[in-house]
PDB file of N, CA and C in Angstrom:
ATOM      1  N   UNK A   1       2.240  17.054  -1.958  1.00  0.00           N
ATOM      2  CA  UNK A   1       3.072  15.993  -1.428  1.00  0.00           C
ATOM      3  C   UNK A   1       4.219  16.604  -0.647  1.00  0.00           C
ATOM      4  N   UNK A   2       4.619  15.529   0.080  1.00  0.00           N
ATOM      5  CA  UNK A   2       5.867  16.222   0.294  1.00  0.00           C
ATOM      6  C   UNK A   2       7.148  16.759   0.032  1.00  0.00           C
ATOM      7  N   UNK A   3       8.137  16.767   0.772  1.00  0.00           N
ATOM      8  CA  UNK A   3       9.286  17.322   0.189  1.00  0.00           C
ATOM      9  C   UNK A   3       9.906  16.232  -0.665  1.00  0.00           C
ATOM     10  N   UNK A   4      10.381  16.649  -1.705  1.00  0.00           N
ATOM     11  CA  UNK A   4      10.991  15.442  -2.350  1.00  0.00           C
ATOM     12  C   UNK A   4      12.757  14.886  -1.966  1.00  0.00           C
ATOM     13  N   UNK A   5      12.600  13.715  -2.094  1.00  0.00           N
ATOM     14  CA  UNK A   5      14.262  13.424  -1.689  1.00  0.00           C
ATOM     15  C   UNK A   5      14.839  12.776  -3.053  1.00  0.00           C
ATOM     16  N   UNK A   6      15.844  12.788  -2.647  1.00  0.00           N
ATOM     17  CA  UNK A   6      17.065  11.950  -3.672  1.00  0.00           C
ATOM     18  C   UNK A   6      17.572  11.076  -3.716  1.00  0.00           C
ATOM     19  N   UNK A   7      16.603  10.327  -3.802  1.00  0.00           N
ATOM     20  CA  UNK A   7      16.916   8.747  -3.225  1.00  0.00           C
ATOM     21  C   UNK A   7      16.686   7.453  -4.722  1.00  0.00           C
ATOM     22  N   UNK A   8      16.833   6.757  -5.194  1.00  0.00           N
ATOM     23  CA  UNK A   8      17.244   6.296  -6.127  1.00  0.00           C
ATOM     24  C   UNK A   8      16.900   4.612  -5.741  1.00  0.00           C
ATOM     25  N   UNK A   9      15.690   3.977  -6.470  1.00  0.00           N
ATOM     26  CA  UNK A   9      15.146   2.564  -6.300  1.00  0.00           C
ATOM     27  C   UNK A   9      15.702   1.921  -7.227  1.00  0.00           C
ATOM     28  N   UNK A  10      16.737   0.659  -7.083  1.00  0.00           N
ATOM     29  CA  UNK A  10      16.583   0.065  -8.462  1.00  0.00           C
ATOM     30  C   UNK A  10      15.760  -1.027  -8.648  1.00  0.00           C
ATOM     31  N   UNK A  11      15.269  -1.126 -10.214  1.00  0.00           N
ATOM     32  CA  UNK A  11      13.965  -2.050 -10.158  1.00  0.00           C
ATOM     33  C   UNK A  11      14.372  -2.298 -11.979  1.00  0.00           C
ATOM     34  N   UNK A  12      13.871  -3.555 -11.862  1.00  0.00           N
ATOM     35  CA  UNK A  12      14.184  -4.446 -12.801  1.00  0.00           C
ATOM     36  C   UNK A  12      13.655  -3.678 -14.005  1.00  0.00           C
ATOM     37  N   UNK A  13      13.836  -4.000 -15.339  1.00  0.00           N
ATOM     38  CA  UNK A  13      13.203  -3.178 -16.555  1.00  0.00           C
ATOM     39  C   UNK A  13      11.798  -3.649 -16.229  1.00  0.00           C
ATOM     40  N   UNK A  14      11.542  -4.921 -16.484  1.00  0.00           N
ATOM     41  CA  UNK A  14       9.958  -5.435 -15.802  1.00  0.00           C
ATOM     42  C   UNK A  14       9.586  -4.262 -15.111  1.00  0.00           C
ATOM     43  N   UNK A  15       9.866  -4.219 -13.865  1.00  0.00           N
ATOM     44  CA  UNK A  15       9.228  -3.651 -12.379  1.00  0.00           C
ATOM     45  C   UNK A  15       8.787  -1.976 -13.578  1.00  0.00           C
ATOM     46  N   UNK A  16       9.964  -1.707 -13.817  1.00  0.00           N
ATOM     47  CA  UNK A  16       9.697  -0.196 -14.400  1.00  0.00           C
ATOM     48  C   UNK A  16       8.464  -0.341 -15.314  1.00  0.00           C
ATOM     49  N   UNK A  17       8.586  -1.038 -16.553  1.00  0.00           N
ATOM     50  CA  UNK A  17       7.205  -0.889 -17.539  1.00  0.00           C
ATOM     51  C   UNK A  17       5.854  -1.279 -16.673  1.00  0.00           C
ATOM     52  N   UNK A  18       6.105  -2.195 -15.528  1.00  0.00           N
ATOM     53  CA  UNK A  18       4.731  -2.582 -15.342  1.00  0.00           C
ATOM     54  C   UNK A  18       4.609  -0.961 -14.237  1.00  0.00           C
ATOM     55  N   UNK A  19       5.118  -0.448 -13.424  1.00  0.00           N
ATOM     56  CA  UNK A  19       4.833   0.882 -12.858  1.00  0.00           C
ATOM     57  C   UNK A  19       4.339   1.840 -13.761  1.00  0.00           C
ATOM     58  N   UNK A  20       5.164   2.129 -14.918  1.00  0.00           N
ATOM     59  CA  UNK A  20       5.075   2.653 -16.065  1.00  0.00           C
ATOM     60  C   UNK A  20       3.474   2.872 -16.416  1.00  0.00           C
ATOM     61  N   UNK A  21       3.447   1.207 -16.846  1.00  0.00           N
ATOM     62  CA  UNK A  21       1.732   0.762 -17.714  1.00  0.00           C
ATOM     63  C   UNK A  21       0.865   1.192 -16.429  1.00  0.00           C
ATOM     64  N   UNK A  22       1.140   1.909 -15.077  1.00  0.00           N
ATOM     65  CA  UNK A  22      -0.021   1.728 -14.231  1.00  0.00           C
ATOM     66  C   UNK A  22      -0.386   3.524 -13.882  1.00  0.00           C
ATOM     67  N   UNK A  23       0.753   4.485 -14.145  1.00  0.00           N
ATOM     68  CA  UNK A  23       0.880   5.408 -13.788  1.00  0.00           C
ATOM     69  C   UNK A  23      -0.034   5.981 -14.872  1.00  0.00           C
ATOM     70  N   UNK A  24      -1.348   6.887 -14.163  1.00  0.00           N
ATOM     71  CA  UNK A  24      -1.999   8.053 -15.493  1.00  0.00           C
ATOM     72  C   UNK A  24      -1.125   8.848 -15.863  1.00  0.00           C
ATOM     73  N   UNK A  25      -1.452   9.060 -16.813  1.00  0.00           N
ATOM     74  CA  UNK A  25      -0.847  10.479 -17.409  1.00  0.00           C
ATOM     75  C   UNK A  25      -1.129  11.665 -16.441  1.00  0.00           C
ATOM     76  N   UNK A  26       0.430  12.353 -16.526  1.00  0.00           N
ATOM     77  CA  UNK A  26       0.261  13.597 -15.388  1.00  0.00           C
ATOM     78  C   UNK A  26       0.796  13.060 -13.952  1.00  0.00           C
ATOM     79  N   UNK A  27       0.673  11.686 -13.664  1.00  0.00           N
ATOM     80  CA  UNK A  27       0.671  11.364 -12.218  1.00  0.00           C
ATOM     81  C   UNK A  27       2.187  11.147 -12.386  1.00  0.00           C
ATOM     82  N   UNK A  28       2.983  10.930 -11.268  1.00  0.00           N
ATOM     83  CA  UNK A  28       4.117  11.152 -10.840  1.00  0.00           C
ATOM     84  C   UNK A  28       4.284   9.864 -10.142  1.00  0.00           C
ATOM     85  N   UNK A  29       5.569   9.306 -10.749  1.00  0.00           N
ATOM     86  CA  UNK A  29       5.817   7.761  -9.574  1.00  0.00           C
ATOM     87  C   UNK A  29       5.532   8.486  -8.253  1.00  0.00           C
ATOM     88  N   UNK A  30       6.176   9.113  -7.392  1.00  0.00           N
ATOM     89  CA  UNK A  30       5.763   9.233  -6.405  1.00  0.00           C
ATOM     90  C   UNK A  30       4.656   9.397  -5.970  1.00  0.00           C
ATOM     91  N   UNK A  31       3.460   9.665  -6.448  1.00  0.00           N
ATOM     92  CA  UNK A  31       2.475   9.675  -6.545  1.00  0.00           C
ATOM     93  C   UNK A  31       1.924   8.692  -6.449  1.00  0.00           C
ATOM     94  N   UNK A  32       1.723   7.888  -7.302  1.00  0.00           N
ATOM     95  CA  UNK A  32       1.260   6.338  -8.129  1.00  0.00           C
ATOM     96  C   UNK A  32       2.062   5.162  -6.444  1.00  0.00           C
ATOM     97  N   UNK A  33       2.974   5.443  -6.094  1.00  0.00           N
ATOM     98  CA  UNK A  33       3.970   4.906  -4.971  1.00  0.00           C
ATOM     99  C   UNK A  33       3.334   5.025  -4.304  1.00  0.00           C
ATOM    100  N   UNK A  34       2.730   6.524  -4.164  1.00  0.00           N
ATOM    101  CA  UNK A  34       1.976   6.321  -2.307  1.00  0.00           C
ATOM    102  C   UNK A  34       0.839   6.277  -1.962  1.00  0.00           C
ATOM    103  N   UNK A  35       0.051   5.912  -3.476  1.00  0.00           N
ATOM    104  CA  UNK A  35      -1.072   5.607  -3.489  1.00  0.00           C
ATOM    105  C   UNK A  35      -0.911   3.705  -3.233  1.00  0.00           C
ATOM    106  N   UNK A  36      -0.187   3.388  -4.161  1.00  0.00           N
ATOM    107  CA  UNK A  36       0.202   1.965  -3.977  1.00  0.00           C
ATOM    108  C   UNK A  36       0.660   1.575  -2.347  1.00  0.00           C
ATOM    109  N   UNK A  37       1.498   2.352  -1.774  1.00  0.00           N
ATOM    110  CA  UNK A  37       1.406   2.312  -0.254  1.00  0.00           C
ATOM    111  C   UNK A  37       0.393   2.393   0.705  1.00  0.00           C
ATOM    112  N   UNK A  38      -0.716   3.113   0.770  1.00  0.00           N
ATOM    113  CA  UNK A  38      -1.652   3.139   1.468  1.00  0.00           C
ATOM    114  C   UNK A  38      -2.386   2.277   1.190  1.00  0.00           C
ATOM    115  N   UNK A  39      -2.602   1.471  -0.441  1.00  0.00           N
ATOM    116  CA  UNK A  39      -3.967   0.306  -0.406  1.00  0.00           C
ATOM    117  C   UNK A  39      -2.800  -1.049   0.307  1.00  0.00           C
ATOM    118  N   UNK A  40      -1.961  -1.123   0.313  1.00  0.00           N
ATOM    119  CA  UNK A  40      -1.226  -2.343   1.034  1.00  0.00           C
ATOM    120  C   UNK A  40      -1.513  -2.102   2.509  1.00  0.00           C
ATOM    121  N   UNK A  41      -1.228  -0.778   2.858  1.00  0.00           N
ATOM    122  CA  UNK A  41      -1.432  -0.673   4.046  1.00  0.00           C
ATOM    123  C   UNK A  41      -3.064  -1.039   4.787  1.00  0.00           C
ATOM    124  N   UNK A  42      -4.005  -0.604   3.838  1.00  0.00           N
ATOM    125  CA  UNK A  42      -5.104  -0.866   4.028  1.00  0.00           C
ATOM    126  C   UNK A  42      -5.540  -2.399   3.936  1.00  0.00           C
ATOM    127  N   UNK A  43      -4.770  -3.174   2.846  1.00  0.00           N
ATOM    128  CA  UNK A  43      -5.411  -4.402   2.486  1.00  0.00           C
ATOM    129  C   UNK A  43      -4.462  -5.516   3.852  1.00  0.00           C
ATOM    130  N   UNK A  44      -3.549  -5.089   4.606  1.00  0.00           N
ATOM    131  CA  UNK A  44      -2.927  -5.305   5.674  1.00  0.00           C
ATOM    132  C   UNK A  44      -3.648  -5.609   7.114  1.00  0.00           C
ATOM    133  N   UNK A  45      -3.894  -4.085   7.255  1.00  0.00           N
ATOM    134  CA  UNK A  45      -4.969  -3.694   8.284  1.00  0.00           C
ATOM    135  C   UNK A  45      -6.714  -5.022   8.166  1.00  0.00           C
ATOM    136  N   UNK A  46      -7.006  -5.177   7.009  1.00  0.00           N
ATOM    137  CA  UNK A  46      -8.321  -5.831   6.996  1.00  0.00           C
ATOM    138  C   UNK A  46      -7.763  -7.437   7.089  1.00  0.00           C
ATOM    139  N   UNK A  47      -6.689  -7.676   6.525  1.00  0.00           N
ATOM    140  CA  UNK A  47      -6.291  -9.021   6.821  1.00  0.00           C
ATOM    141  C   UNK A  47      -5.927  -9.278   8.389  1.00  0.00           C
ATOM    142  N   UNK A  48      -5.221  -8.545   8.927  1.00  0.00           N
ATOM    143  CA  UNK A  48      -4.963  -9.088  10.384  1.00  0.00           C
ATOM    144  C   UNK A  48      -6.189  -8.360  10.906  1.00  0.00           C
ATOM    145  N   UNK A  49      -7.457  -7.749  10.645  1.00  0.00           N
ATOM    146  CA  UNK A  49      -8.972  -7.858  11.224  1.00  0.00           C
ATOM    147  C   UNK A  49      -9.752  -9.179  10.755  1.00  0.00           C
ATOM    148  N   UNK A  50      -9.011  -9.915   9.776  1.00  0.00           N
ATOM    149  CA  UNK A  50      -9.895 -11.076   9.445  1.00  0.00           C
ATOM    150  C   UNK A  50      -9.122 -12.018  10.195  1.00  0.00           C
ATOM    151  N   UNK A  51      -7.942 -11.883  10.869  1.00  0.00           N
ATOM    152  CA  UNK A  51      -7.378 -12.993  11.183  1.00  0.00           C
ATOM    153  C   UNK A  51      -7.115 -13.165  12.564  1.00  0.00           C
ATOM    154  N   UNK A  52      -7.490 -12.032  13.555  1.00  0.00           N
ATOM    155  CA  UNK A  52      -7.762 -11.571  14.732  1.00  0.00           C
ATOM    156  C   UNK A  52      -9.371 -12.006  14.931  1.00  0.00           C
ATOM    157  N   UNK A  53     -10.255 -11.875  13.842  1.00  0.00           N
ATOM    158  CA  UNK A  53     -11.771 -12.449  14.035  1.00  0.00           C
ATOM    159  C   UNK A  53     -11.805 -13.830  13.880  1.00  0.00           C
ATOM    160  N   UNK A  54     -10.751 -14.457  13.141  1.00  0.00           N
ATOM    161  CA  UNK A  54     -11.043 -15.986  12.912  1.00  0.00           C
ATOM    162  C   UNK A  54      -9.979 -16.697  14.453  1.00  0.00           C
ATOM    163  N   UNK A  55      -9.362 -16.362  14.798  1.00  0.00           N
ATOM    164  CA  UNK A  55      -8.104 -16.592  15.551  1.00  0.00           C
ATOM    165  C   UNK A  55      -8.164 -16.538  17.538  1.00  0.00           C
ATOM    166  N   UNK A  56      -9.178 -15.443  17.965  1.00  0.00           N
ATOM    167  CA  UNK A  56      -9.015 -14.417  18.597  1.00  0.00           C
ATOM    168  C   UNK A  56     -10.449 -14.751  19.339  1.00  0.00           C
ATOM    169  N   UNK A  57     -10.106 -14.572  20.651  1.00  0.00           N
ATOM    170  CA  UNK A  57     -11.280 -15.140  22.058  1.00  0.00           C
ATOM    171  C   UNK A  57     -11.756 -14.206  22.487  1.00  0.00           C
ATOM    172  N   UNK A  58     -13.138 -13.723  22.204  1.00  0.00           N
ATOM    173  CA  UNK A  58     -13.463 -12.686  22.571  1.00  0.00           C
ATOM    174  C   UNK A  58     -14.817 -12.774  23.986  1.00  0.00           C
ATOM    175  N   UNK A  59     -14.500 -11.628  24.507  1.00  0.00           N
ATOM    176  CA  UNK A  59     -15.839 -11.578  25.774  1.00  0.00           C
ATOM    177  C   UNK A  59     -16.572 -10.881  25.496  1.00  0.00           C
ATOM    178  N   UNK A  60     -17.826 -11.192  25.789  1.00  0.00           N
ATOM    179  CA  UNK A  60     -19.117  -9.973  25.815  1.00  0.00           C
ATOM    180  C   UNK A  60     -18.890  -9.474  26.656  1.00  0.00           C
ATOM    181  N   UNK A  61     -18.779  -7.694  26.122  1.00  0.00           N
ATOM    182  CA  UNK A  61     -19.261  -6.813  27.012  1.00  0.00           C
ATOM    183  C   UNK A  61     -20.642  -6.485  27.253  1.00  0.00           C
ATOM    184  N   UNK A  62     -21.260  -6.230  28.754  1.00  0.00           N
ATOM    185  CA  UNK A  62     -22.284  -6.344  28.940  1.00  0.00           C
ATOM    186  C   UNK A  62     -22.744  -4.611  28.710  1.00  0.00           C
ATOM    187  N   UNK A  63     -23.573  -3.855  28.567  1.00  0.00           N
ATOM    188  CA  UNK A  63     -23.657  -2.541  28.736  1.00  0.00           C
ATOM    189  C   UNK A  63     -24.773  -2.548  29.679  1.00  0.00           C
TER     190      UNK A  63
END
């Protein structure tokens, strides 16, 4: 990973146990964080592809 910073989230006791209950053993919030970042990012990406296909005027290209 990368370099680490010193930066400081506050998050409700909730927010913490449920991060807590999700993190394996060994894994590192930051870790568990930027794994949690990339499936949003991913589940993002397929929603505005579903909503660009339902939404969105498309032309045949001829080859």
């Amino acid at each position: 990973m990368g370099e680490a910073a010193d930066k400081r989230i506050p998050v409700t006791r909730e927010v913490w146990e449920d991060l807590s209950d999700l993190k394996r053993p060994g894994e590192t919030f930051a870790s568990l964080l930027a794994e949690m970042i990339e499936h949003e990012k991913k589940r993002r990406l397929f929603l505005d592809m579903e909503r660009i296909e339902r939404e969105g005027s498309f032309v045949e290209l001829r080859l």
